[in-house]
PDB file of N, CA and C in Angstrom:
ATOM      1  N   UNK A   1    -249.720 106.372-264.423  1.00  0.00           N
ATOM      2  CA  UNK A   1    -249.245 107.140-263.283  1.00  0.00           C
ATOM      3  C   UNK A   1    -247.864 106.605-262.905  1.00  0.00           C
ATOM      4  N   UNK A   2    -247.168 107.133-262.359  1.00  0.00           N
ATOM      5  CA  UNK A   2    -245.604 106.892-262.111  1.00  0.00           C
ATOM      6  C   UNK A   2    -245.396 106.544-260.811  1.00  0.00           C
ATOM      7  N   UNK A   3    -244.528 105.740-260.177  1.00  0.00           N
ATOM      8  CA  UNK A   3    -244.142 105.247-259.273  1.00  0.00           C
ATOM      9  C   UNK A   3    -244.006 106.413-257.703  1.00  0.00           C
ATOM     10  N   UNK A   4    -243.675 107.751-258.646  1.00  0.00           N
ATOM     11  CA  UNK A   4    -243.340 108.926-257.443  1.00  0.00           C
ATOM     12  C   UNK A   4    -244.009 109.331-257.492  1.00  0.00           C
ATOM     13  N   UNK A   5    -244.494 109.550-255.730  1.00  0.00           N
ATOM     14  CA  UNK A   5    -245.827 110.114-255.318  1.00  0.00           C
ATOM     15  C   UNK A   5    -245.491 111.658-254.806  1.00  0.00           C
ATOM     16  N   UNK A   6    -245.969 112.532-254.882  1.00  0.00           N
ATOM     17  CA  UNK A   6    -246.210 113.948-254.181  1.00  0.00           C
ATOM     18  C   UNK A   6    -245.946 113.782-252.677  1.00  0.00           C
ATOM     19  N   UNK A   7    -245.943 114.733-252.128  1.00  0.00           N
ATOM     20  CA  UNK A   7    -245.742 114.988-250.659  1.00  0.00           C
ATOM     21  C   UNK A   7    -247.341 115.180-250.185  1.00  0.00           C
ATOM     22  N   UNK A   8    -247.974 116.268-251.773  1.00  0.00           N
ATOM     23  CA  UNK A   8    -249.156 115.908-251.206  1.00  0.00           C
ATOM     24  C   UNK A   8    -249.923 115.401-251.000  1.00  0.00           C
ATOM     25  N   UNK A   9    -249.549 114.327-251.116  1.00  0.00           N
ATOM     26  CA  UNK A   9    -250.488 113.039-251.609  1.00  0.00           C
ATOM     27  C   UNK A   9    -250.924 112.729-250.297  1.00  0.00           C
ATOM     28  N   UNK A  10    -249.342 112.559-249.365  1.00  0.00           N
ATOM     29  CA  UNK A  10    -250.082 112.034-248.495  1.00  0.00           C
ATOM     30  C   UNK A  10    -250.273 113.129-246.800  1.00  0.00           C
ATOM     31  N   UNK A  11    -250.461 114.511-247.520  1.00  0.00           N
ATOM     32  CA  UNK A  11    -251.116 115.299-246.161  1.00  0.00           C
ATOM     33  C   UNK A  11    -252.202 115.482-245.472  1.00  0.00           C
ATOM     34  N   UNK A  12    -252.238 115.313-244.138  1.00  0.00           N
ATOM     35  CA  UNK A  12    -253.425 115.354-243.926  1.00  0.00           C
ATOM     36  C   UNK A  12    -254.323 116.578-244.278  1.00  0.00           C
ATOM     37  N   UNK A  13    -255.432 116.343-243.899  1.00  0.00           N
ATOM     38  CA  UNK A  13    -256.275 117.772-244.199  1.00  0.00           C
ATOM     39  C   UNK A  13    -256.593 118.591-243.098  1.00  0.00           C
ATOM     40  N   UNK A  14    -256.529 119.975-242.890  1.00  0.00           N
ATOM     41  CA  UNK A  14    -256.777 120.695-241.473  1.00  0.00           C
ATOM     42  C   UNK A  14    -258.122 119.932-240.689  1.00  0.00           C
ATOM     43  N   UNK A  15    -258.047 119.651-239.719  1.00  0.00           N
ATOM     44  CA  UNK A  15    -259.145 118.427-238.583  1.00  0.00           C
ATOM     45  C   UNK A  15    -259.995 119.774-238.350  1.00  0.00           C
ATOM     46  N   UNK A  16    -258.948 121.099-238.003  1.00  0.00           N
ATOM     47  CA  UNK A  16    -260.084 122.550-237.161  1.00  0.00           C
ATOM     48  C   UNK A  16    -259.452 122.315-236.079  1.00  0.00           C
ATOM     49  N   UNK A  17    -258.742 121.312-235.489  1.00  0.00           N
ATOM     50  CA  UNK A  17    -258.762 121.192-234.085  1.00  0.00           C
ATOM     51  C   UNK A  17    -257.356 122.072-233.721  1.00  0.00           C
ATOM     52  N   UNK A  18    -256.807 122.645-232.481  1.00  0.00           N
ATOM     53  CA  UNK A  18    -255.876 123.035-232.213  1.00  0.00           C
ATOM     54  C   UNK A  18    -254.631 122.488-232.362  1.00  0.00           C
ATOM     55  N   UNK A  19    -253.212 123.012-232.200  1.00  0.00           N
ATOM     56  CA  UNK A  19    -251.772 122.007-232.865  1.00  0.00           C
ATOM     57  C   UNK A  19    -251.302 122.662-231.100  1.00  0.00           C
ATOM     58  N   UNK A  20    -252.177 123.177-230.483  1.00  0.00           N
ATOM     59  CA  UNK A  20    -251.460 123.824-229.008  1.00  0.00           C
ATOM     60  C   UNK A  20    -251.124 122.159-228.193  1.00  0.00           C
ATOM     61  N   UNK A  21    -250.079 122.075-227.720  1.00  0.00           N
ATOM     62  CA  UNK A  21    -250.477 121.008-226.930  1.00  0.00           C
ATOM     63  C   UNK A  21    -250.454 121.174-225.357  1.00  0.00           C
ATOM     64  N   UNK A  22    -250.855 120.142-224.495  1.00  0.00           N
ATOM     65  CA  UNK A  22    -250.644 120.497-223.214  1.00  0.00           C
ATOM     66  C   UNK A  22    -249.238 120.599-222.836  1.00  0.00           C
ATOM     67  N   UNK A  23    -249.216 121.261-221.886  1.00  0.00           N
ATOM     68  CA  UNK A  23    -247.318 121.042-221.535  1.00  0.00           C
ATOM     69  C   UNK A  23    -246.621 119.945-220.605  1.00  0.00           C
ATOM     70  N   UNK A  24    -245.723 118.882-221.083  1.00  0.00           N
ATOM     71  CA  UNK A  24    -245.338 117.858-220.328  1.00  0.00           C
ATOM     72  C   UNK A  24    -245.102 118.560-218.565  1.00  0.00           C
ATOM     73  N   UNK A  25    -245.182 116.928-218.189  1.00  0.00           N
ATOM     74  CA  UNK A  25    -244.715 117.612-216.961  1.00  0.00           C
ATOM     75  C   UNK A  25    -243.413 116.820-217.012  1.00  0.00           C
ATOM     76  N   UNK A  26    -242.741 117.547-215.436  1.00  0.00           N
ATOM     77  CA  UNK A  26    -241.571 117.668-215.284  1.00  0.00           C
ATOM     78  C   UNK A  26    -240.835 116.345-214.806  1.00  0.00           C
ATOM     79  N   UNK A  27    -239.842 115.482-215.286  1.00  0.00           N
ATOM     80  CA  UNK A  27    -239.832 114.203-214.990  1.00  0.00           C
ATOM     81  C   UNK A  27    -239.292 113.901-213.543  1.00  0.00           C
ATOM     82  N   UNK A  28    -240.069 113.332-212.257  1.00  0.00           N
ATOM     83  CA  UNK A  28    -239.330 112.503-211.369  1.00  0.00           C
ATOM     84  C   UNK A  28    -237.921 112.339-210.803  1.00  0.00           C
ATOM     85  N   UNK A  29    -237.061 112.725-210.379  1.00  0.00           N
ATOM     86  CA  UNK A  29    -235.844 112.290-210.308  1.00  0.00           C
ATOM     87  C   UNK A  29    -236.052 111.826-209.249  1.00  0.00           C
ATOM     88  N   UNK A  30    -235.211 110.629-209.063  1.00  0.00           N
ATOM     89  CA  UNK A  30    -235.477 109.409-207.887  1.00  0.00           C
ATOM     90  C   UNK A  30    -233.632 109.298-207.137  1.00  0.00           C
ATOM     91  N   UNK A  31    -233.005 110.563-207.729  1.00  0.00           N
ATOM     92  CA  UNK A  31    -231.482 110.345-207.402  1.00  0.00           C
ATOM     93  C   UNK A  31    -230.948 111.588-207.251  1.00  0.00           C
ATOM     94  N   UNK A  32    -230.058 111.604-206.654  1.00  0.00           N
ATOM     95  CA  UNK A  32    -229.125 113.544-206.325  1.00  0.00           C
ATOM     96  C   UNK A  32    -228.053 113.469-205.710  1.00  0.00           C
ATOM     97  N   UNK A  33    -226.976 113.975-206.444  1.00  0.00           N
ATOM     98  CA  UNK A  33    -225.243 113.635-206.050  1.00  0.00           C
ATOM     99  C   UNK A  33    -225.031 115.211-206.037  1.00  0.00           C
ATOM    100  N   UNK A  34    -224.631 115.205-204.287  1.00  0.00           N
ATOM    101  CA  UNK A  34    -224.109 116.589-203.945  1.00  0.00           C
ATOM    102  C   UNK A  34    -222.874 116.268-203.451  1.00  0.00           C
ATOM    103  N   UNK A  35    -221.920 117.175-204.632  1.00  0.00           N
ATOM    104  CA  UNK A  35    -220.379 116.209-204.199  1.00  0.00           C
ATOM    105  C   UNK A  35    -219.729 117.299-202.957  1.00  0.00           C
ATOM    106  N   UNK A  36    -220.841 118.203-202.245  1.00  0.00           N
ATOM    107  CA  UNK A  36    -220.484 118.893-201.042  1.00  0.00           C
ATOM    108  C   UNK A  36    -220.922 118.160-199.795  1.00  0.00           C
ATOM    109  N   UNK A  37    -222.009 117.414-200.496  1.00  0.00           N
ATOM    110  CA  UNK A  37    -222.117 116.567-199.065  1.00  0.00           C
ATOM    111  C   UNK A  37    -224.156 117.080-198.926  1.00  0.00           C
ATOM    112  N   UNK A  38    -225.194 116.078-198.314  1.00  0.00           N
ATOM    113  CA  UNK A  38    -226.002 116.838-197.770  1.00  0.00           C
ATOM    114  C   UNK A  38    -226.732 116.141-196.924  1.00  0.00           C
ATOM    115  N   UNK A  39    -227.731 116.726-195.776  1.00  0.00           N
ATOM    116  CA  UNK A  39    -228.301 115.774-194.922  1.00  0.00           C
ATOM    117  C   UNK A  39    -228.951 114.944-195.151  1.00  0.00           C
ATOM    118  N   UNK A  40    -229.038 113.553-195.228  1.00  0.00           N
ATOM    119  CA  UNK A  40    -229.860 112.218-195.378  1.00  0.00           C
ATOM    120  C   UNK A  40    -231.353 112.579-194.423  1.00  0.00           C
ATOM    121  N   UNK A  41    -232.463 112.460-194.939  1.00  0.00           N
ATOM    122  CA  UNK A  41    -233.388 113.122-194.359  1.00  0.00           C
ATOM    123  C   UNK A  41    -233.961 111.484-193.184  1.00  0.00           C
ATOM    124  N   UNK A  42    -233.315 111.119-193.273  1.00  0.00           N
ATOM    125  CA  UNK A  42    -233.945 109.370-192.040  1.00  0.00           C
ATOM    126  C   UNK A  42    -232.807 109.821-191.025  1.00  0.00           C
ATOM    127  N   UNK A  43    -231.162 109.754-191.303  1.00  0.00           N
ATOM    128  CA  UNK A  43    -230.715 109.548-190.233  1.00  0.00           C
ATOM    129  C   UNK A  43    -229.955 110.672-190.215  1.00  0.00           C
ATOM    130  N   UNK A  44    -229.872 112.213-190.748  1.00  0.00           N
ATOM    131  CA  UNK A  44    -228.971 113.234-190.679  1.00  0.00           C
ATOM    132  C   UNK A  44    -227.474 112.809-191.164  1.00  0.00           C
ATOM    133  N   UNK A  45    -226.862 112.112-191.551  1.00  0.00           N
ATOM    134  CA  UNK A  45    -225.417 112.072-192.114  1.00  0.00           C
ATOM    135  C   UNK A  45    -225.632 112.750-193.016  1.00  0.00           C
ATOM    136  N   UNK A  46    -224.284 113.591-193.354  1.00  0.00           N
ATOM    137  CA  UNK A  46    -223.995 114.319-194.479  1.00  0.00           C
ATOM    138  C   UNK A  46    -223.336 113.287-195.564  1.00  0.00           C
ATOM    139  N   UNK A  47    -224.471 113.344-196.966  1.00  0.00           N
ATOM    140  CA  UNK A  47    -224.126 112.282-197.833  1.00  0.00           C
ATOM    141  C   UNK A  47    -223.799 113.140-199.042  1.00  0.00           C
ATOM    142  N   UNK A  48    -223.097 112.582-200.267  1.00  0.00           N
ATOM    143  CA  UNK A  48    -223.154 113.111-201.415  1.00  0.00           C
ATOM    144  C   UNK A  48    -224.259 112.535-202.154  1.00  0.00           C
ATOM    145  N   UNK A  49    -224.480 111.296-202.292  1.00  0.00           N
ATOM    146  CA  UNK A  49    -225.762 110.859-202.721  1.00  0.00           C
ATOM    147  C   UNK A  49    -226.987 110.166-202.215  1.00  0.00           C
ATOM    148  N   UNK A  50    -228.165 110.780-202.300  1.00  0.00           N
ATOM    149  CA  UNK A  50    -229.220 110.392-202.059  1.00  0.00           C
ATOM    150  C   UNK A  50    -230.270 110.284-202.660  1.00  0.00           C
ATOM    151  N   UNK A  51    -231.513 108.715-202.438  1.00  0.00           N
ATOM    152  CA  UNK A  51    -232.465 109.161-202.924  1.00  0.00           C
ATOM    153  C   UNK A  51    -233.937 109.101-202.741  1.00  0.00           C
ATOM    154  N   UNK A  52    -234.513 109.220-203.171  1.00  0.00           N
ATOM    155  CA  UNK A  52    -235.889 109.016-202.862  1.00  0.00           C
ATOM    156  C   UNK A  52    -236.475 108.338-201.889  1.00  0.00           C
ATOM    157  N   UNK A  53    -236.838 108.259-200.653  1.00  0.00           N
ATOM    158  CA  UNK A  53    -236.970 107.209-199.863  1.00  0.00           C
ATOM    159  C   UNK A  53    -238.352 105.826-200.440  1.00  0.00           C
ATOM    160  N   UNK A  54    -239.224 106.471-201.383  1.00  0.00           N
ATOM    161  CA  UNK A  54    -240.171 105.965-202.208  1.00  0.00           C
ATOM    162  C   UNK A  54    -241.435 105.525-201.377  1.00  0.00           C
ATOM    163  N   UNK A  55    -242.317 104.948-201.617  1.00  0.00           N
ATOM    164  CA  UNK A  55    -243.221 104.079-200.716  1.00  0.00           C
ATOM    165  C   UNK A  55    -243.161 103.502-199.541  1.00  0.00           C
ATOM    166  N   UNK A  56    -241.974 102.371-199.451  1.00  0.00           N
ATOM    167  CA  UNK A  56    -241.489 101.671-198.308  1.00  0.00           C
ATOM    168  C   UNK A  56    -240.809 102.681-197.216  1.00  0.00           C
ATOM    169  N   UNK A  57    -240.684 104.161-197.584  1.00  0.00           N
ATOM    170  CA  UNK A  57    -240.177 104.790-196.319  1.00  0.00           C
ATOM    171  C   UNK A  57    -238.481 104.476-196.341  1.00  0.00           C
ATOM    172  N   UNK A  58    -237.785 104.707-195.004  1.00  0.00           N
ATOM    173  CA  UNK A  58    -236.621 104.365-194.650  1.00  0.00           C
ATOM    174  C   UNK A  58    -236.018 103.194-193.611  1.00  0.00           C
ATOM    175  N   UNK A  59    -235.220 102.798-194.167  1.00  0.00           N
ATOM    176  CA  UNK A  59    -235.119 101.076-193.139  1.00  0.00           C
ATOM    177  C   UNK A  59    -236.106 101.393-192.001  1.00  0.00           C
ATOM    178  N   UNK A  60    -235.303 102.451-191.223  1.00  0.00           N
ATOM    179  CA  UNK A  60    -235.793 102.274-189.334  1.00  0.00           C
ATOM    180  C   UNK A  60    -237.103 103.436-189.636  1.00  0.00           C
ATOM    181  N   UNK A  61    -237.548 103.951-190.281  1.00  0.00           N
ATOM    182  CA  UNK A  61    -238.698 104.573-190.805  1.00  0.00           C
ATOM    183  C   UNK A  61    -239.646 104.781-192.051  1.00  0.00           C
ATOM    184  N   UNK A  62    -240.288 103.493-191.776  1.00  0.00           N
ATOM    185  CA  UNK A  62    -241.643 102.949-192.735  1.00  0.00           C
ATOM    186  C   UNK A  62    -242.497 104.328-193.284  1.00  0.00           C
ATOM    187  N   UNK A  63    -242.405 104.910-192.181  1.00  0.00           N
ATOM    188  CA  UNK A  63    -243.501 106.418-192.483  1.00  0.00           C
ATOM    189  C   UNK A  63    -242.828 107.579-193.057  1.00  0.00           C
ATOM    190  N   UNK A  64    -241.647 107.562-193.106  1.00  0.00           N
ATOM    191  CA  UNK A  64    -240.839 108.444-193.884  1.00  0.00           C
ATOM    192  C   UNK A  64    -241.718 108.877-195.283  1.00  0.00           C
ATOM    193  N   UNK A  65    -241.342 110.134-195.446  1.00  0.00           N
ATOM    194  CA  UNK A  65    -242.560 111.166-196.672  1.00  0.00           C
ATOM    195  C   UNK A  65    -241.549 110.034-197.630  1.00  0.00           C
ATOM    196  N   UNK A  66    -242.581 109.988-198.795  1.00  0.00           N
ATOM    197  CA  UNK A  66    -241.704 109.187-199.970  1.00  0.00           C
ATOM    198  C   UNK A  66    -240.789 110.130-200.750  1.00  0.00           C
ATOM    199  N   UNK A  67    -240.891 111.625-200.629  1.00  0.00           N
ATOM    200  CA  UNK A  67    -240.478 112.404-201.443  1.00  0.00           C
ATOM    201  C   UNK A  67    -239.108 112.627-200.414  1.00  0.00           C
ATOM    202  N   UNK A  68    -238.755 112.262-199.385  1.00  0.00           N
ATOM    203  CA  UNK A  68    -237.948 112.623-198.679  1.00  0.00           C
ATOM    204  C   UNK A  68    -236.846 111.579-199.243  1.00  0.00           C
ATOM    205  N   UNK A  69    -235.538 112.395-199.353  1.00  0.00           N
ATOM    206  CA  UNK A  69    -234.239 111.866-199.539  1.00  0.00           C
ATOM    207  C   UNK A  69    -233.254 111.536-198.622  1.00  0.00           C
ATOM    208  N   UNK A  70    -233.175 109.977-198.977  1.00  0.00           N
ATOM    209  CA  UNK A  70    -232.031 109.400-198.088  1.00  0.00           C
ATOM    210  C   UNK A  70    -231.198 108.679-198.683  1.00  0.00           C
ATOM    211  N   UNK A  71    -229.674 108.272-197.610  1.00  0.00           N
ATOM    212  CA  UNK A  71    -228.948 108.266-197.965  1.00  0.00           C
ATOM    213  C   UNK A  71    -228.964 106.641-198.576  1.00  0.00           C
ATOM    214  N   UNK A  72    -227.954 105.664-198.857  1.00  0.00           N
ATOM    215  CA  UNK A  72    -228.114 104.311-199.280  1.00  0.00           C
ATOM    216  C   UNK A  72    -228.322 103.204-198.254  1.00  0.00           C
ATOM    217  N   UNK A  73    -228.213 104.023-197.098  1.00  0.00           N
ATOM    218  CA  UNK A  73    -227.638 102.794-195.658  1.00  0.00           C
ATOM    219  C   UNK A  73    -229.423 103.337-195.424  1.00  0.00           C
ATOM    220  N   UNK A  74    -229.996 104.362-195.669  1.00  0.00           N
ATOM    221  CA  UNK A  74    -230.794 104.098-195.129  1.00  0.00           C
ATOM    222  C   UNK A  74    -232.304 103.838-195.994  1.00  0.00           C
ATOM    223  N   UNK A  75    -232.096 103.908-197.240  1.00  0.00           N
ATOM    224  CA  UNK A  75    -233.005 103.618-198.486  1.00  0.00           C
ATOM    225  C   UNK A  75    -233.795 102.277-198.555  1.00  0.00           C
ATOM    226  N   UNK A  76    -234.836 101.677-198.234  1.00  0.00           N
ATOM    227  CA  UNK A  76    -235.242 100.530-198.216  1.00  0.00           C
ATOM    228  C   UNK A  76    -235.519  99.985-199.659  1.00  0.00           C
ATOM    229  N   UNK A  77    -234.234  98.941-200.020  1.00  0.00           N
ATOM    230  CA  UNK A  77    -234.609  98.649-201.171  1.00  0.00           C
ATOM    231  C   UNK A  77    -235.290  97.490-201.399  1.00  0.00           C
TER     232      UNK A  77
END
């Protein structure tokens, strides 16, 4: 037998099972540069960038939604 192998050598064999897959989801963004400017959701300044306030909330608001965007002065890092 010779050193070169087939392609088919090494295919798998149909399993039966489906090739559908689930559909990713959509990734997280934890950042957003609006070079018009937009409201910081802790203290209202109009910022160009903001982000995520995350878990810890915002400096002067712990309870801040995590999905809510703020600006850097007020982002608890």
């Amino acid at each position: 037998m010779s050193d070169d192998a087939s392609l088919t050598e090494f295919a798998g064999g149909d399993d039966g099972e489906s090739d559908q897959k689930e559909p990713a989801e959509m990734p997280t963004y934890t950042y957003t540069s609006t070079p018009d400017g937009a409201e910081c959701d802790a203290c209202g300044e109009a910022v160009e960038e903001r982000w995520h306030a995350g878990e810890g909330g915002a400096v002067d608001d712990p309870e801040l939604d995590p999905d809510a965007l703020v600006c850097a002065d007020c982002k608890e890092w």
